[in-house]
C-alpha atoms as a PDB file:
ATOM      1  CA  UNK A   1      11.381  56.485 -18.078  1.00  0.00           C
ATOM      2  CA  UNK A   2       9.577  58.024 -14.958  1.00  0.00           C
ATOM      3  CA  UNK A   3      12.068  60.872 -13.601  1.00  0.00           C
ATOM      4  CA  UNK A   4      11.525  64.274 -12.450  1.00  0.00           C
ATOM      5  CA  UNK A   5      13.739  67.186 -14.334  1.00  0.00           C
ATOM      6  CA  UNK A   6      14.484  70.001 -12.608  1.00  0.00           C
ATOM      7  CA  UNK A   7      15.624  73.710 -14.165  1.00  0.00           C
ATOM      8  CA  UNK A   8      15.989  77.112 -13.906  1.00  0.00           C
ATOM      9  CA  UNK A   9      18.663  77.635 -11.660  1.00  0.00           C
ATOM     10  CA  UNK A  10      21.212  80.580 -12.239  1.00  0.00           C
ATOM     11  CA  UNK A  11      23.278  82.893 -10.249  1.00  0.00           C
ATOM     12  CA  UNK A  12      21.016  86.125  -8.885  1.00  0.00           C
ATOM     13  CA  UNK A  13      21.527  88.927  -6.849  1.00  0.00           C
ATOM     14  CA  UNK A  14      20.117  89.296  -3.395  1.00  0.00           C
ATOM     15  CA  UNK A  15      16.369  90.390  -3.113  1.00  0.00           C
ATOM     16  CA  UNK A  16      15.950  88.851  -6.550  1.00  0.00           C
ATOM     17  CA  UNK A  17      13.171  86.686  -8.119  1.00  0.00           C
ATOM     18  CA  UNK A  18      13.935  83.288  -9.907  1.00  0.00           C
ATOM     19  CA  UNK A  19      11.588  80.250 -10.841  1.00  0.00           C
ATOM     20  CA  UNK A  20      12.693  76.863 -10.919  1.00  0.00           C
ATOM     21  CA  UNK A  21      10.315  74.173 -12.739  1.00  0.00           C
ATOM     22  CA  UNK A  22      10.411  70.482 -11.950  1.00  0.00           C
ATOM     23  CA  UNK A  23       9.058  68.387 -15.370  1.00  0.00           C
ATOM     24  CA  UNK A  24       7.463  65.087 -14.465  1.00  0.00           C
ATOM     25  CA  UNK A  25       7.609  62.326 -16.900  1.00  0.00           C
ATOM     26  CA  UNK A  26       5.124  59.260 -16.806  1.00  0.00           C
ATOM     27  CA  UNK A  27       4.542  60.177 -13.315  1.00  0.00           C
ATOM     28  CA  UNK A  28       0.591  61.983 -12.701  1.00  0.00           C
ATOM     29  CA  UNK A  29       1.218  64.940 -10.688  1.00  0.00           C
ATOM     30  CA  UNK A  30      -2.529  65.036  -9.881  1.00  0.00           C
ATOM     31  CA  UNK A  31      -2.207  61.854  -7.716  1.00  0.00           C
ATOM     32  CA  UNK A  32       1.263  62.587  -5.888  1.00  0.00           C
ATOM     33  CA  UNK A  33       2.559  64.838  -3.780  1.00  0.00           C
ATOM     34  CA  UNK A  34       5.668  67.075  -5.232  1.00  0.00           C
ATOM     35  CA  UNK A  35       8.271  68.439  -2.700  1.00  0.00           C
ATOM     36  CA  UNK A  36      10.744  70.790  -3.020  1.00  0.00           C
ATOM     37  CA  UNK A  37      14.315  70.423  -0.655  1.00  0.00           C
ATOM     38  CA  UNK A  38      17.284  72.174  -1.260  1.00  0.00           C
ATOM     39  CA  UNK A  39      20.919  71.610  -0.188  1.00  0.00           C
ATOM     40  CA  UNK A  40      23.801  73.791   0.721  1.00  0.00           C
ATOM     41  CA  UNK A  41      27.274  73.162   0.678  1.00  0.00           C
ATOM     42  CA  UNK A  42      28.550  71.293   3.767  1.00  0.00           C
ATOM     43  CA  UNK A  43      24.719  71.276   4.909  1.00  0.00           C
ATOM     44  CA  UNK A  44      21.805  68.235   4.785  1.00  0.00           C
ATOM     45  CA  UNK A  45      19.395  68.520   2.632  1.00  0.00           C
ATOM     46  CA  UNK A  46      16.455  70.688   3.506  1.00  0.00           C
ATOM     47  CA  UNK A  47      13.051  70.393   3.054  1.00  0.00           C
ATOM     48  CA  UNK A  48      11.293  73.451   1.294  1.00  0.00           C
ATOM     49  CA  UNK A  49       7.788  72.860   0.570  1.00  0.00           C
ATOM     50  CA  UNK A  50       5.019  70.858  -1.021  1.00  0.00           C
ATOM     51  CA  UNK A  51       2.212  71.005  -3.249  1.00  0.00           C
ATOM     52  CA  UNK A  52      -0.261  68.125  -2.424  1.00  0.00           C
ATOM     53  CA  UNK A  53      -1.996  65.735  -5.146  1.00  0.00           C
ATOM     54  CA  UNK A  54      -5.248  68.186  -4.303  1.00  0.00           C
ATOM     55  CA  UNK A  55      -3.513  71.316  -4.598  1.00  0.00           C
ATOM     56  CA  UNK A  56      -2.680  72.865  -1.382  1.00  0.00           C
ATOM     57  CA  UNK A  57       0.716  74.245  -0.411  1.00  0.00           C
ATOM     58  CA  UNK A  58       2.823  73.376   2.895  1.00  0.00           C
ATOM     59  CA  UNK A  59       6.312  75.497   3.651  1.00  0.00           C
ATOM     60  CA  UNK A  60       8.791  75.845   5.541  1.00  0.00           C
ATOM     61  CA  UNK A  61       9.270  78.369   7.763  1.00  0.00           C
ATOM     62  CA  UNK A  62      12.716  79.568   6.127  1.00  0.00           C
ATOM     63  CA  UNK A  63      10.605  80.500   3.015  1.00  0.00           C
ATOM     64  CA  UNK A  64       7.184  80.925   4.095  1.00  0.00           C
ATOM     65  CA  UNK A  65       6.197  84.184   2.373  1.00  0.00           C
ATOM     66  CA  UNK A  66       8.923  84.523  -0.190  1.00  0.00           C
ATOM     67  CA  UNK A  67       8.143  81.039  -1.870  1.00  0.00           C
ATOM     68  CA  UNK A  68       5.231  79.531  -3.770  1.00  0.00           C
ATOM     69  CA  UNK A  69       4.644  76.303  -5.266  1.00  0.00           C
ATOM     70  CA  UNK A  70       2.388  76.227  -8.223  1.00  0.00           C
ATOM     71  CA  UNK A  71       1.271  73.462 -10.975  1.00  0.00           C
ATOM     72  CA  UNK A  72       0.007  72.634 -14.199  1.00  0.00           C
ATOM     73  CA  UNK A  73      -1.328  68.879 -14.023  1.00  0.00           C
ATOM     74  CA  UNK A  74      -2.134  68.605 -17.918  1.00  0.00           C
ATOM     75  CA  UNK A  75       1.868  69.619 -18.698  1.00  0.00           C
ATOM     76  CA  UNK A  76       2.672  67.482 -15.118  1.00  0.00           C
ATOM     77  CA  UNK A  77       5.053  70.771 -14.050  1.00  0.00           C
ATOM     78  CA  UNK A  78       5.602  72.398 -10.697  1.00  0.00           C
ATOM     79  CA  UNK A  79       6.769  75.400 -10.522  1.00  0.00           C
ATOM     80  CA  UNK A  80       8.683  76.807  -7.052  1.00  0.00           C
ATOM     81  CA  UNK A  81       8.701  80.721  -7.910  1.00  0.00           C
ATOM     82  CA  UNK A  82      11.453  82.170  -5.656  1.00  0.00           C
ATOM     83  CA  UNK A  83      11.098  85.933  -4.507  1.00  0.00           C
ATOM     84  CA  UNK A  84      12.887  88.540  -2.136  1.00  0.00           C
ATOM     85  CA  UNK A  85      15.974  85.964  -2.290  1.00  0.00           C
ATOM     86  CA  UNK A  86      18.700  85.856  -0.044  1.00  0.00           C
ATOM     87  CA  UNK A  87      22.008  84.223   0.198  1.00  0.00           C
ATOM     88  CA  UNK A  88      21.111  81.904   2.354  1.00  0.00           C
ATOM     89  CA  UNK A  89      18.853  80.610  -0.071  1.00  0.00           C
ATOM     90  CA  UNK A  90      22.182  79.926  -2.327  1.00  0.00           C
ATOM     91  CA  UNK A  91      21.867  75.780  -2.720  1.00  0.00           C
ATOM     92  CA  UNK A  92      21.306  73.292  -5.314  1.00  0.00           C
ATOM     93  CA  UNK A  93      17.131  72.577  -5.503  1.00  0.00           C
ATOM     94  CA  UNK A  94      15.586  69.055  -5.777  1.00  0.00           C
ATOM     95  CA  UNK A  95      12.082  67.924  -6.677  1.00  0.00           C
ATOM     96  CA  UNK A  96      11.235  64.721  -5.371  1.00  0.00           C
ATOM     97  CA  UNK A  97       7.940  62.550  -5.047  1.00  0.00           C
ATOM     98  CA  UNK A  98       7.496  60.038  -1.902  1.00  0.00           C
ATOM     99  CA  UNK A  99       4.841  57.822  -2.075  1.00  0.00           C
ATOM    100  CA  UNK A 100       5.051  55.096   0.426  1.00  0.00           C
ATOM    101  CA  UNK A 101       8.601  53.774   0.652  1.00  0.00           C
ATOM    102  CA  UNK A 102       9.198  54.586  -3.198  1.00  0.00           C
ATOM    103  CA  UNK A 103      11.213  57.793  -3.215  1.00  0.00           C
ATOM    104  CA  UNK A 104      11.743  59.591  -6.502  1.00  0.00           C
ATOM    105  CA  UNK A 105      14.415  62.523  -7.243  1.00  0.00           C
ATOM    106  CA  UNK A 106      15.292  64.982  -9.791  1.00  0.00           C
ATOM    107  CA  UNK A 107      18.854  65.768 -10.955  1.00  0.00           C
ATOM    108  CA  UNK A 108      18.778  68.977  -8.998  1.00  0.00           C
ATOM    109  CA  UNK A 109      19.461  72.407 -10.483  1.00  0.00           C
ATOM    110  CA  UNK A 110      21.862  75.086  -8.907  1.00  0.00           C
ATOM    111  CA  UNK A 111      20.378  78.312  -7.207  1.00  0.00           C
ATOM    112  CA  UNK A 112      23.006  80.933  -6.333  1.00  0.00           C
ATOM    113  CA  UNK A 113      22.028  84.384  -4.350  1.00  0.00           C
ATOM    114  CA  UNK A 114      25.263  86.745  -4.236  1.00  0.00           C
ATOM    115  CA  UNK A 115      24.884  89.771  -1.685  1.00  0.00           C
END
């Protein structure tokens, strides 16, 4: 079954470090582009960052510095390592491919920063 899997979330204190890791199954991770978004309560979904199908990283401005995006094609996982975390980073985080119209999402996993 092609589906991304998502984990790592937990409950951290402010100016904390976590790393979330989205697992790709039948899916090449070489050959698509991986987002992150997140989603806070009462809020849309945001987007976070990418890592392209050749590597390079894109972020958003909200977590530029304090975010990176990292891979391991052969085990087809991203990782999004999370540092200097703030409660406003507190939201449930999604991987998701987009590839055309086709639009692929992970369960999500639960990120929450207390001050």
């Amino acid at each position: 079954q092609v589906q991304l899997v998502e984990s790592g979330g937990d409950l951290v204190q402010a100016g904390g470090s976590l790393q979330l890791t989205c697992k790709a199954t039948l899916i090449s991770i070489n050959i698509n582009d991986i987002n992150w978004y997140r989603q806070a309560p009462g809020k849309e979904r945001e987007y976070v960052g990418t890592i392209t199908k050749s590597g390079s990283t894109v972020y958003s401005d909200s977590v530029k510095g304090r975010f990176t995006i990292s891979r391991d094609t052969a085990k087809r996982t991203v990782w999004l390592q999370m540092n200097s975390l703030k409660p406003e980073d507190t939201a449930v985080y999604y991987c998701n491919l987009a590839r055309g119209t086709y639009r692929l999402w992970g369960q999500g996993t639960q990120v929450t920063v207390s001050s």
